[in-house]
N, C-alpha and C. Protein backbone atom coordinates (compact mmCIF):
# COMPACT_ATOMS: atom_id res chain seq x y z
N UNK A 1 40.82 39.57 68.51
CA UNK A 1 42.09 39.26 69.16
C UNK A 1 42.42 37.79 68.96
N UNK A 2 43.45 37.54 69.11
CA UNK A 2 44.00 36.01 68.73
C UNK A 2 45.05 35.72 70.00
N UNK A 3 44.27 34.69 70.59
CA UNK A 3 45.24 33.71 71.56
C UNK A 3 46.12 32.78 71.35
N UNK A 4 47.59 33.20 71.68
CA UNK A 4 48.79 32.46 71.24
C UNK A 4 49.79 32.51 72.27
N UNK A 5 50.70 31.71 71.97
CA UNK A 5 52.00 31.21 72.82
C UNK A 5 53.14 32.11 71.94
N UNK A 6 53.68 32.50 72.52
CA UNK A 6 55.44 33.55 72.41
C UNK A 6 56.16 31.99 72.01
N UNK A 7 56.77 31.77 70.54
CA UNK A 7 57.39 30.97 70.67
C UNK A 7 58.98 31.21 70.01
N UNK A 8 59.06 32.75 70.03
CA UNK A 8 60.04 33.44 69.19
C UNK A 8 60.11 34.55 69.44
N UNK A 9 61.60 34.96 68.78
CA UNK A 9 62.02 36.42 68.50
C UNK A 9 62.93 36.48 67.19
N UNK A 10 62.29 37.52 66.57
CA UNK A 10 62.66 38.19 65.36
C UNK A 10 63.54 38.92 65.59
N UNK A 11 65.05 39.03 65.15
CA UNK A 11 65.98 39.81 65.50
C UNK A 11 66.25 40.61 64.20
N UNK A 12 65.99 41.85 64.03
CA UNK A 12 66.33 42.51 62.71
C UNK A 12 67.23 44.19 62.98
N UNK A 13 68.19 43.77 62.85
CA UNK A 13 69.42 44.98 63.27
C UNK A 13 68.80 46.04 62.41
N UNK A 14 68.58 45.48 61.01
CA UNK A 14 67.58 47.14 60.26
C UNK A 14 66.31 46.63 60.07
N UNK A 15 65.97 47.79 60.26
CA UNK A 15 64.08 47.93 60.28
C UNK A 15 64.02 49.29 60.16
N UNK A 16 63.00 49.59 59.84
CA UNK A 16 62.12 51.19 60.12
C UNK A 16 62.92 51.98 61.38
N UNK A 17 63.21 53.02 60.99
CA UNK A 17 63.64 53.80 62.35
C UNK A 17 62.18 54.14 63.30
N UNK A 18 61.20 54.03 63.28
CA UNK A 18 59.95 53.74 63.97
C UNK A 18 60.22 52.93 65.03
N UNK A 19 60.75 51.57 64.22
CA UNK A 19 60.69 50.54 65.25
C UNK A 19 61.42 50.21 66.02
N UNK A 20 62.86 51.23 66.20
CA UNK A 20 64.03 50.73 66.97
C UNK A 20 63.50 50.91 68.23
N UNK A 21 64.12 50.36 68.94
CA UNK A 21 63.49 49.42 70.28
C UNK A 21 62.35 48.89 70.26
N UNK A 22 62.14 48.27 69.68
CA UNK A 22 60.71 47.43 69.47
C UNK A 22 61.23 45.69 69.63
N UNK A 23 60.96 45.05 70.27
CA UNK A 23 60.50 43.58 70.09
C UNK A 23 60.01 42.88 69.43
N UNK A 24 60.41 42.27 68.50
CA UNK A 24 59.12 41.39 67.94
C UNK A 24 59.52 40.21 67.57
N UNK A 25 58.21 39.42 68.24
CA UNK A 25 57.80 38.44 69.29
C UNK A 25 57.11 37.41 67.59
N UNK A 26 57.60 35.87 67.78
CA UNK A 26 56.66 35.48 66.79
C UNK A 26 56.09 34.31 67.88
N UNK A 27 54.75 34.18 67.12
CA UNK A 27 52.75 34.11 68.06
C UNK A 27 52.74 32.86 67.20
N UNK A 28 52.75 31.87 68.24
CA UNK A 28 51.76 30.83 67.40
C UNK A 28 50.10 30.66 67.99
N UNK A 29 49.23 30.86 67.11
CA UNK A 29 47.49 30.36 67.89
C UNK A 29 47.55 29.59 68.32
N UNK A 30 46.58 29.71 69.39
CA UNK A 30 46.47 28.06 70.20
C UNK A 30 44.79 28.32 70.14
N UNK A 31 44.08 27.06 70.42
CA UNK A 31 43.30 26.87 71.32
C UNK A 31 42.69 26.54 72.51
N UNK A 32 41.58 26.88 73.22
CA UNK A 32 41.24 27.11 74.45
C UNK A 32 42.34 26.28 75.49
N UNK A 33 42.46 25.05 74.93
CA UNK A 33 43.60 24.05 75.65
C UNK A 33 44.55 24.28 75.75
N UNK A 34 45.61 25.43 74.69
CA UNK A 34 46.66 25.93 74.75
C UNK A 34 47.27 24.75 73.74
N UNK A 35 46.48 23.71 72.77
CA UNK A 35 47.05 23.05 72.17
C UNK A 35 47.47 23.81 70.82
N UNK A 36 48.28 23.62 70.16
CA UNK A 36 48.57 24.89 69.08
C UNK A 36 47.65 25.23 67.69
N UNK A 37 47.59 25.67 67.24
CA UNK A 37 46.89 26.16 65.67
C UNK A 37 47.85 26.43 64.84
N UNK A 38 47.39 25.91 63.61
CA UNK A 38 48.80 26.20 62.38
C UNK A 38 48.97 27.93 62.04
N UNK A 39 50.08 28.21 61.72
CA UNK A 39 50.24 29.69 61.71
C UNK A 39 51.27 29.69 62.39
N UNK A 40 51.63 31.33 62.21
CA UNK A 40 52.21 32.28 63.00
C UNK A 40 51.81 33.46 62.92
N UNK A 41 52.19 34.48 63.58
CA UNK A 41 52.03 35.96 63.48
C UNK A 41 53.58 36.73 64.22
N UNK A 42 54.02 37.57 63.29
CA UNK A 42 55.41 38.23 64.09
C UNK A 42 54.37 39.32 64.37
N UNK A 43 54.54 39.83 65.99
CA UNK A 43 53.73 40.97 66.61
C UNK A 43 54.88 41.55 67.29
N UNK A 44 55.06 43.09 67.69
CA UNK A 44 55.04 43.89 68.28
C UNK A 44 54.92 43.73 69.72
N UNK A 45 55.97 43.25 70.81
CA UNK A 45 55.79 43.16 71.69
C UNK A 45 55.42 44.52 72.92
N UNK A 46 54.24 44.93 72.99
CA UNK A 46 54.06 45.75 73.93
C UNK A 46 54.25 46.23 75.42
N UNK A 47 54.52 44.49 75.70
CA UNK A 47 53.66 44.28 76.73
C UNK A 47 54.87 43.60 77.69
N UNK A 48 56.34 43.13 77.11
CA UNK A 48 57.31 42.72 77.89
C UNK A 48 57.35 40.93 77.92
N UNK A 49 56.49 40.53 77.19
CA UNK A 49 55.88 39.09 76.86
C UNK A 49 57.28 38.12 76.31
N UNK A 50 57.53 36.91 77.31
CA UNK A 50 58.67 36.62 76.93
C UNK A 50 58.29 34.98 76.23
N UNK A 51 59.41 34.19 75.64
CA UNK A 51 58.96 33.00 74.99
C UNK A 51 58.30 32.17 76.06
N UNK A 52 57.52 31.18 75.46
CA UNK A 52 56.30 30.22 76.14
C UNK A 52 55.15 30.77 76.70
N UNK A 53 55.49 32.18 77.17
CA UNK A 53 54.26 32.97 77.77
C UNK A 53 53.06 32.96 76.73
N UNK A 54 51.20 33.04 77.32
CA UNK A 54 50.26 32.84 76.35
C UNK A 54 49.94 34.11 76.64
N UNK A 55 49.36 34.86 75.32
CA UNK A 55 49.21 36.09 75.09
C UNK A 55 48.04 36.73 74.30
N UNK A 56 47.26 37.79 74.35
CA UNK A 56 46.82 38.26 73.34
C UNK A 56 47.15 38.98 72.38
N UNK A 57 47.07 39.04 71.08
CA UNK A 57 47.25 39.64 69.67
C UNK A 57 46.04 40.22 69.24
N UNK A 58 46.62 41.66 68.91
CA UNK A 58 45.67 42.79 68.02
C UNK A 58 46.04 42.58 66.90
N UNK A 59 45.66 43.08 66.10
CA UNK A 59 45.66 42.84 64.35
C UNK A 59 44.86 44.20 64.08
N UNK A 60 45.85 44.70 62.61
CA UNK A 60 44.89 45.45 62.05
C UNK A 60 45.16 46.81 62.81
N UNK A 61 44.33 47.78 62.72
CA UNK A 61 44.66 49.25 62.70
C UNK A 61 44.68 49.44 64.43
N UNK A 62 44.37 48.24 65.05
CA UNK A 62 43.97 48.23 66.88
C UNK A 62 45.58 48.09 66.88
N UNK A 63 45.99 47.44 65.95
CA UNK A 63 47.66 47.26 66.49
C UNK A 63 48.44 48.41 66.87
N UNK A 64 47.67 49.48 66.46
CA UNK A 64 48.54 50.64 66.53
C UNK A 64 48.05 52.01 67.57
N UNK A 65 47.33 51.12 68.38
CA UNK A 65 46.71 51.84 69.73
C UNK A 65 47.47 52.30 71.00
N UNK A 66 48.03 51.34 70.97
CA UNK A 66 49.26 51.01 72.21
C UNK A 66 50.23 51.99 72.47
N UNK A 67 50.88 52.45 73.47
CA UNK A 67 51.18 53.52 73.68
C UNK A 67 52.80 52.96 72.73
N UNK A 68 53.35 51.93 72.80
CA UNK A 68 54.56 51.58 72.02
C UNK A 68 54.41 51.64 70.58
N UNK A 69 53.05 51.60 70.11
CA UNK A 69 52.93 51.73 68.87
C UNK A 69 52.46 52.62 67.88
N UNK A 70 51.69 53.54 69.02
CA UNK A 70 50.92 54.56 68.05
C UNK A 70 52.01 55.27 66.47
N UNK A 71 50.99 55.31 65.50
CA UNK A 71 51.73 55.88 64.62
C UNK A 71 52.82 55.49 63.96
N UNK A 72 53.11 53.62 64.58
CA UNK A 72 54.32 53.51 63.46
C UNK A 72 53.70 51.77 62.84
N UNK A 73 54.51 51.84 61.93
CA UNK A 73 54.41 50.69 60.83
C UNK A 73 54.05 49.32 61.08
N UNK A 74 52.81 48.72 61.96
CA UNK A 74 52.66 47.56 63.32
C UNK A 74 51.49 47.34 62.52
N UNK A 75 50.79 45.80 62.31
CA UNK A 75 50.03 45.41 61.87
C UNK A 75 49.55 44.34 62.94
N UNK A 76 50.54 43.77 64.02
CA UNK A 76 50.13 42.64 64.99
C UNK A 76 51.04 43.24 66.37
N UNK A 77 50.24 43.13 67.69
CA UNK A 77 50.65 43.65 68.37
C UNK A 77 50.58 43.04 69.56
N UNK A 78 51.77 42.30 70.63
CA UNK A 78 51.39 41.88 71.86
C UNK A 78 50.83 42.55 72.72
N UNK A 79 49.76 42.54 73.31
CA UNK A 79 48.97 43.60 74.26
C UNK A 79 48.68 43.51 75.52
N UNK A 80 48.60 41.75 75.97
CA UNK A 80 48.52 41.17 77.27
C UNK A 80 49.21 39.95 77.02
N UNK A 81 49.72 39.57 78.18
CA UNK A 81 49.90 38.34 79.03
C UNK A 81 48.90 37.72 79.51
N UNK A 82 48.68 36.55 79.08
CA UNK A 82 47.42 35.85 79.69
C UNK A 82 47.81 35.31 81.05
N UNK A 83 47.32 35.19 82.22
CA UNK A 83 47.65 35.15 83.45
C UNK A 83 46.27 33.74 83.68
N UNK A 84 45.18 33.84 83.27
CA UNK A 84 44.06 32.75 83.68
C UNK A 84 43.22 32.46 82.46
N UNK A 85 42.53 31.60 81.87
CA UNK A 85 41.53 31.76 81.21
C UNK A 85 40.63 30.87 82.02
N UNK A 86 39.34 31.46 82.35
CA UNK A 86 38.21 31.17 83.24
C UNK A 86 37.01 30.38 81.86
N UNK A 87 36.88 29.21 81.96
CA UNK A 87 35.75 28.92 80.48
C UNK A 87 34.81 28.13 81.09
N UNK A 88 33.56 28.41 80.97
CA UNK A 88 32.40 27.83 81.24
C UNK A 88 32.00 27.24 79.82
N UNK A 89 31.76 25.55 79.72
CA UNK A 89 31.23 25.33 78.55
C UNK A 89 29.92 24.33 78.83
N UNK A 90 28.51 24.95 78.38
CA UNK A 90 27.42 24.14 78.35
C UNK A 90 27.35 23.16 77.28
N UNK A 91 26.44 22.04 77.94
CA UNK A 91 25.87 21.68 76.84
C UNK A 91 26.56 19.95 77.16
């Protein structure tokens, strides 16, 4: 899974008839700090995930688990809203 910030929306009037009503949300990575990582990812918003919100991303054939996605054409997928990250670091 990949932790990122909602910093977009992809607006595409045609797409796949699969995907009509679908969202999709473009993901930038961050790390633990929420400071950013180079990239993007356009995902599949599942989950109602709006811009600035931090989120998790599926990738890959998990993208297509989700009850919004099963069975159609989704390679990255919003799945949660991050609400806390709890980090213990030793050392």
């Amino acid at each position: 899974m990949i932790l990122g910030r909602v910093i977009g929306t992809v607006w595409a009037t045609r797409k796949d008839e699969k995907l009509t009503g679908s969202t999709l949300q473009i993901v930038r990575p961050v790390e633990l700090d929420y400071s950013p990582k180079p990239g993007f990812v356009v995902a599949v918003d599942a989950v109602g995930a709006g811009v600035g919100e931090i989120v998790l991303v599926v990738q890959g054939s998990s993208a297509r688990q989700t009850v919004k996605t099963q069975n159609k054409p989704v390679d990255a997928t919003i799945m949660a809203i991050v609400d806390k990250l709890d980090i213990e670091e030793q050392g």
